[in-house]
N, C-alpha and C. Protein backbone atom coordinates (compact mmCIF):
# COMPACT_ATOMS: atom_id res chain seq x y z
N UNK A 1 113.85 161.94 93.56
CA UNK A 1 114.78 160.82 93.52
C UNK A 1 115.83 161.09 92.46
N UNK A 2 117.00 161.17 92.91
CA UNK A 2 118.43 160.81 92.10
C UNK A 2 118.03 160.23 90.57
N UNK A 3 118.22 160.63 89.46
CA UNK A 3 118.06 160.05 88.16
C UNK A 3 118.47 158.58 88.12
N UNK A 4 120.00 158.77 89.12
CA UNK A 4 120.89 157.60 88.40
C UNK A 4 120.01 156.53 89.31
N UNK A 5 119.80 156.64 90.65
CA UNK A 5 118.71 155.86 91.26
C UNK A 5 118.11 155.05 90.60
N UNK A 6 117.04 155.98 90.36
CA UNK A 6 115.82 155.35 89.16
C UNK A 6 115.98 154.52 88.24
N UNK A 7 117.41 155.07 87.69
CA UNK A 7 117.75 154.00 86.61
C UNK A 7 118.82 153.16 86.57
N UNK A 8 118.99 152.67 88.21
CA UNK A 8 119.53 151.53 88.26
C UNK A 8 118.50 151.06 88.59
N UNK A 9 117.29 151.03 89.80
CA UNK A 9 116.16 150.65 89.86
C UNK A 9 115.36 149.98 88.64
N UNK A 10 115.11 150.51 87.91
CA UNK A 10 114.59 150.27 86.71
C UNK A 10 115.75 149.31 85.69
N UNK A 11 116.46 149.24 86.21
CA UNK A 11 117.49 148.28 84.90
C UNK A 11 117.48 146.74 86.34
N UNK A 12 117.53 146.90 87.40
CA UNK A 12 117.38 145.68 88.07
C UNK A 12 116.18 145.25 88.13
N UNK A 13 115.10 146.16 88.11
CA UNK A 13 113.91 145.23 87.99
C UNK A 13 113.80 144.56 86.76
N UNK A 14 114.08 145.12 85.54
CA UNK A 14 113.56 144.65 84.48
C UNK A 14 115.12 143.22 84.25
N UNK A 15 115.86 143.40 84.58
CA UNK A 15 116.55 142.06 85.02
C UNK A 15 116.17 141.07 85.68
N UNK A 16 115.51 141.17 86.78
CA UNK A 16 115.16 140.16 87.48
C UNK A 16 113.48 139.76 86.97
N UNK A 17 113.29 140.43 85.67
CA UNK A 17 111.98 139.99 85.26
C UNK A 17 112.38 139.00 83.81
N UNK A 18 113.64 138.97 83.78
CA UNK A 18 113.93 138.15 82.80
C UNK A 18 113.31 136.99 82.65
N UNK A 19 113.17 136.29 81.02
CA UNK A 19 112.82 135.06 81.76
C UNK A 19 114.09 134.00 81.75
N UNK A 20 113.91 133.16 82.29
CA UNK A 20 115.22 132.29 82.71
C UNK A 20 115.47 131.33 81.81
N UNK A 21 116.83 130.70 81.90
CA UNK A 21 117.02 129.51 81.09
C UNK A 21 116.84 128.16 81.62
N UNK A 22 116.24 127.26 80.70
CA UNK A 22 115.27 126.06 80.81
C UNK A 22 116.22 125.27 82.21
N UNK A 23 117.67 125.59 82.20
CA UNK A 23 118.48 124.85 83.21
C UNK A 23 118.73 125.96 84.49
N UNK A 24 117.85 127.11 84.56
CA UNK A 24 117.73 127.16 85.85
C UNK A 24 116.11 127.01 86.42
N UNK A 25 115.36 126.44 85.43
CA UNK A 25 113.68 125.89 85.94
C UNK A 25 113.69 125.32 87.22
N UNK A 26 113.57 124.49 88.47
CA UNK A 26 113.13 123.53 88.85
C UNK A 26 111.84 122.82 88.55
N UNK A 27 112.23 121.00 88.77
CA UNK A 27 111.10 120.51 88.27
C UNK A 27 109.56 120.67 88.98
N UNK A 28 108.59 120.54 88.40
CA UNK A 28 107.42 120.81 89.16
C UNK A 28 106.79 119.16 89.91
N UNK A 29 106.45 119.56 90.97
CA UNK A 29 106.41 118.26 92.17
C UNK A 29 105.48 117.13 91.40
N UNK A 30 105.60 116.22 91.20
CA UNK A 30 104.73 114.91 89.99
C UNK A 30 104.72 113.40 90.91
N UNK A 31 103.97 113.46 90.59
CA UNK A 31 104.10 111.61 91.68
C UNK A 31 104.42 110.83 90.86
N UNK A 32 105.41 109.55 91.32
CA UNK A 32 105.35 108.70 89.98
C UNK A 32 103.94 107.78 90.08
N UNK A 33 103.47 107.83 91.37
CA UNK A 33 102.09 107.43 91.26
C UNK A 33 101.38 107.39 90.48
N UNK A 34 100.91 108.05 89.42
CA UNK A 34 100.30 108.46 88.51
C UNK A 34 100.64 107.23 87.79
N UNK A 35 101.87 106.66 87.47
CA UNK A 35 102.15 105.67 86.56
C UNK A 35 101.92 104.39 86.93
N UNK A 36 101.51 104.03 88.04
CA UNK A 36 101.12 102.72 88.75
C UNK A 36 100.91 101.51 88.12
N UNK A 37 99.81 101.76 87.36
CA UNK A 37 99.23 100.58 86.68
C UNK A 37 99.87 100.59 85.36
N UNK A 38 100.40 101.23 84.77
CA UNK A 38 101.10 101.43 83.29
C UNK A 38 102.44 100.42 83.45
N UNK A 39 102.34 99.47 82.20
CA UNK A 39 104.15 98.75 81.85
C UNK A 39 104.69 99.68 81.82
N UNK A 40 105.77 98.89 81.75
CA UNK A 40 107.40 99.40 81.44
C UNK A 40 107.05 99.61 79.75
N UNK A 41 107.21 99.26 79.06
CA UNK A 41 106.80 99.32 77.66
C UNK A 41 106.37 101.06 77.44
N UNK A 42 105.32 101.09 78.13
CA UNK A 42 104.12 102.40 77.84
C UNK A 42 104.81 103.39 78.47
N UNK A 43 105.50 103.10 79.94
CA UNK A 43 106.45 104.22 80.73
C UNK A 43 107.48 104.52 79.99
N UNK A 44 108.20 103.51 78.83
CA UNK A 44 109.18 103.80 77.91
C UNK A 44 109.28 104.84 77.10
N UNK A 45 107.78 104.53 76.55
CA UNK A 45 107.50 105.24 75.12
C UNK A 45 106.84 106.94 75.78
N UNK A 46 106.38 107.10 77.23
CA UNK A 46 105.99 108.15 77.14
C UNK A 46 106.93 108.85 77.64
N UNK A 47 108.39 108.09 78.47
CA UNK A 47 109.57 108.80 78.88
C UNK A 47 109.91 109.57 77.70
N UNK A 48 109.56 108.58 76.19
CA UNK A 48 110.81 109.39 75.40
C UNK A 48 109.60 110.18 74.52
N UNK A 49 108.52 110.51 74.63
CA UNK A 49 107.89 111.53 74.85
C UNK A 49 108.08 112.98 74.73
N UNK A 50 108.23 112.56 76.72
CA UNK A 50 108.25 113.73 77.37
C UNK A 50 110.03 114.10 77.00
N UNK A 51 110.91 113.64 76.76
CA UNK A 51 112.26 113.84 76.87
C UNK A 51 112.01 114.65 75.36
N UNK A 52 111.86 114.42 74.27
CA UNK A 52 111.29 115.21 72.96
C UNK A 52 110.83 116.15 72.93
N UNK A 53 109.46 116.75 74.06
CA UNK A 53 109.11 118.00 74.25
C UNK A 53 109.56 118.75 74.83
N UNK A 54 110.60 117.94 76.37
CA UNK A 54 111.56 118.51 76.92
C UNK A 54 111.85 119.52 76.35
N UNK A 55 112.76 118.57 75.38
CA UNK A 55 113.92 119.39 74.62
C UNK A 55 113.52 120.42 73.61
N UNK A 56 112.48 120.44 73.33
CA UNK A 56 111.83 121.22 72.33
C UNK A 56 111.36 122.48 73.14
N UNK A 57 110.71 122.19 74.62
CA UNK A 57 110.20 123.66 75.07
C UNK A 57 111.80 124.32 75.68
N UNK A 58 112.36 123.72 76.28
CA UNK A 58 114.00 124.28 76.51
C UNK A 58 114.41 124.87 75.95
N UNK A 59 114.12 124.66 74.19
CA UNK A 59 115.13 125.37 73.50
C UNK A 59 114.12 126.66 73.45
N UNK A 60 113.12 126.96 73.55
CA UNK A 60 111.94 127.83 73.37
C UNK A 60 112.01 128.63 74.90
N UNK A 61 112.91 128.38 75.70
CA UNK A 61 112.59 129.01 76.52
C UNK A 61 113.98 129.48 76.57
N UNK A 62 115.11 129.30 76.32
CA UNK A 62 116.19 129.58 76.40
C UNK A 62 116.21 130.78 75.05
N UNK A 63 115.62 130.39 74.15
CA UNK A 63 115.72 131.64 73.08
C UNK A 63 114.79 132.73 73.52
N UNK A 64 114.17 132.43 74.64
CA UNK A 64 113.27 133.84 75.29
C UNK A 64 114.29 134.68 76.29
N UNK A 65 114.99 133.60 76.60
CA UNK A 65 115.84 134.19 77.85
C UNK A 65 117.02 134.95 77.04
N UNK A 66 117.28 134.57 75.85
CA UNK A 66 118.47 135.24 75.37
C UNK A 66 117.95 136.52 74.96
N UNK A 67 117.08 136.10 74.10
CA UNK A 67 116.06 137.94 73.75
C UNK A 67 115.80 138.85 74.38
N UNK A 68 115.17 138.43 75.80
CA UNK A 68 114.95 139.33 77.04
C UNK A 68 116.25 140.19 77.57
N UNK A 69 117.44 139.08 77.44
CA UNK A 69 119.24 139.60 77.60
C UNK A 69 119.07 140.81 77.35
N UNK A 70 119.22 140.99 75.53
CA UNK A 70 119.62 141.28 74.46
C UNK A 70 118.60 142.43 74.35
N UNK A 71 117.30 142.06 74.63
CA UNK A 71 116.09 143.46 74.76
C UNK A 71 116.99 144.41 76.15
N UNK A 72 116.82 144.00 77.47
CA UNK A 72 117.46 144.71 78.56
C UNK A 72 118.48 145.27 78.02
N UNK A 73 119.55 145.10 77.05
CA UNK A 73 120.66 145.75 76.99
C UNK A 73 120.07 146.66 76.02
N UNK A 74 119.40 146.86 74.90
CA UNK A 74 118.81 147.64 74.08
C UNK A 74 118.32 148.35 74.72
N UNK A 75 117.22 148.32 75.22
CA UNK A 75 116.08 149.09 75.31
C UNK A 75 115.70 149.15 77.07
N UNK A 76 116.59 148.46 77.84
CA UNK A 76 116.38 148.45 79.25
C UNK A 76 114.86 147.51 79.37
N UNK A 77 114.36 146.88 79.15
CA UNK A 77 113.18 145.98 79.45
C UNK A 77 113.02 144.72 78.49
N UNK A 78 112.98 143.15 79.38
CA UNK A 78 112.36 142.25 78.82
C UNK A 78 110.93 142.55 78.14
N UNK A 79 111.25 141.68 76.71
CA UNK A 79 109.90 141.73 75.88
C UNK A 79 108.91 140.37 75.93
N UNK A 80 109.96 139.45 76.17
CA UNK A 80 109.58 137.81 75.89
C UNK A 80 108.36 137.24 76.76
N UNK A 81 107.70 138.06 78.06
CA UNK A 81 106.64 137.55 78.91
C UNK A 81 106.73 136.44 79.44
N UNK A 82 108.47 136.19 79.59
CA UNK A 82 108.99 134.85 80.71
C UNK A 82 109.36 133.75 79.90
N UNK A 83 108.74 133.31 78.47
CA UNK A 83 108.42 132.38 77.88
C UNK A 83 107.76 131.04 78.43
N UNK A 84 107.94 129.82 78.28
CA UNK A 84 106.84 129.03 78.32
C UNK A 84 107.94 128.26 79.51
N UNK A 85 107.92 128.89 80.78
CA UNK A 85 108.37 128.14 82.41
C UNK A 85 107.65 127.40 82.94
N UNK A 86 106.31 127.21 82.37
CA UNK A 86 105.16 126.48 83.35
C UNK A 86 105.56 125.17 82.36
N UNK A 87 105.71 125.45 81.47
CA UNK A 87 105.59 124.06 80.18
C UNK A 87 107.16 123.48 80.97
N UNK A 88 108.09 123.78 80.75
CA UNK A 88 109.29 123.07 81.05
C UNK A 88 109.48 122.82 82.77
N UNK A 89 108.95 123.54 83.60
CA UNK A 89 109.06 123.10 84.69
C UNK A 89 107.91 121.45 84.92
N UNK A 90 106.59 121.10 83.90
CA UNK A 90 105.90 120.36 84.22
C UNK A 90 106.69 119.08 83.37
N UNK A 91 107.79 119.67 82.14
CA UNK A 91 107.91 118.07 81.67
C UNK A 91 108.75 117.73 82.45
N UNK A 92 109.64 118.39 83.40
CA UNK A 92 110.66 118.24 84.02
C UNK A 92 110.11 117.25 85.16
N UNK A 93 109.28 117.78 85.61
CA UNK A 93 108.68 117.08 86.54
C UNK A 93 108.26 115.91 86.42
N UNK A 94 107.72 115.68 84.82
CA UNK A 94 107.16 114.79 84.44
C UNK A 94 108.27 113.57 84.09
N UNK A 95 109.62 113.97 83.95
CA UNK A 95 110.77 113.38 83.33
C UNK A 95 110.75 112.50 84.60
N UNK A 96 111.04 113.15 85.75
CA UNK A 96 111.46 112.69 87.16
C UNK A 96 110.38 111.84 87.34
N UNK A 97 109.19 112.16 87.63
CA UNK A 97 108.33 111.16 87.61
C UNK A 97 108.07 109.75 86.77
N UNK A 98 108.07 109.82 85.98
CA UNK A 98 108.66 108.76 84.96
C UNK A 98 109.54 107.79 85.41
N UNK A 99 110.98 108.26 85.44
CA UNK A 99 112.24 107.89 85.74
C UNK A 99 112.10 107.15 86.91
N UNK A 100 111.47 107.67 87.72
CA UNK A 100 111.34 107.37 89.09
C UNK A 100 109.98 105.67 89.11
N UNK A 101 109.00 106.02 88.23
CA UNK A 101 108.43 104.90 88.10
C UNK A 101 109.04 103.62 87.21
N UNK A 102 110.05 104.22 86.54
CA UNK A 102 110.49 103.08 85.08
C UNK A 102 111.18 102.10 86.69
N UNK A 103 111.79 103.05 87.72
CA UNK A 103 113.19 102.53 88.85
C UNK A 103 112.16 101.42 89.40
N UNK A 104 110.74 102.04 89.98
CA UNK A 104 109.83 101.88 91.26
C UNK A 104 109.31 100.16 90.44
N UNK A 105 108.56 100.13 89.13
CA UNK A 105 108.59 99.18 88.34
C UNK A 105 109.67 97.77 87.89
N UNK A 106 110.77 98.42 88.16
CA UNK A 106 112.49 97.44 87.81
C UNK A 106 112.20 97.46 86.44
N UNK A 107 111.94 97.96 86.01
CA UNK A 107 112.23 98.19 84.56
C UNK A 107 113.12 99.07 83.72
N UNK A 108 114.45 99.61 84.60
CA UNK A 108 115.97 99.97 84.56
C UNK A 108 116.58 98.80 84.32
């Protein structure tokens, strides 16, 4: 195989193994079901919660995604092991779910 092959091969895989930034996650599927029997009060306080850790694993996953950049251009390979996508895709989910019960409740 062609050198240069290989090592475009090898520079697109290790690109597409990047890990991503928190705003290209999608949310993970959450029922607002879950919140049924809970006030508005308690759906309040755990919206702003989850909106706090949100923002806290986002920024933790976006500084993985910049490193992984910044490693690929160095050294041709992400180091970061995706960072924490399962965590921000579930508060995301969890945001929507919420949101969706504070609506389902009338407590907007």
């Amino acid at each position: 195989m062609n050198s240069k092959i290989l090592i475009s091969l090898l520079l697109v895989s290790g690109l597409t193994a990047c890990a991503p930034h928190a705003s290209e996650i999608a949310p993970a599927p959450i029922s607002a079901l879950r919140y049924d029997d809970w006030s508005c009060g308690k759906i309040q306080k755990e919206q702003a919660f989850v909106e706090q850790s949100l923002a806290r694993v986002s920024a933790d996953q976006d500084r993985a995604a910049d490193h992984d950049a910044l490693m690929v251009f160095l050294i041709g390979v992400p180091t970061s092991g995706g960072g924490v996508k399962g965590q921000v895709a579930d508060l995301k989910g969890q945001q929507d779910a919420l949101h969706n019960a504070l609506r389902d409740h009338n407590c907007l």
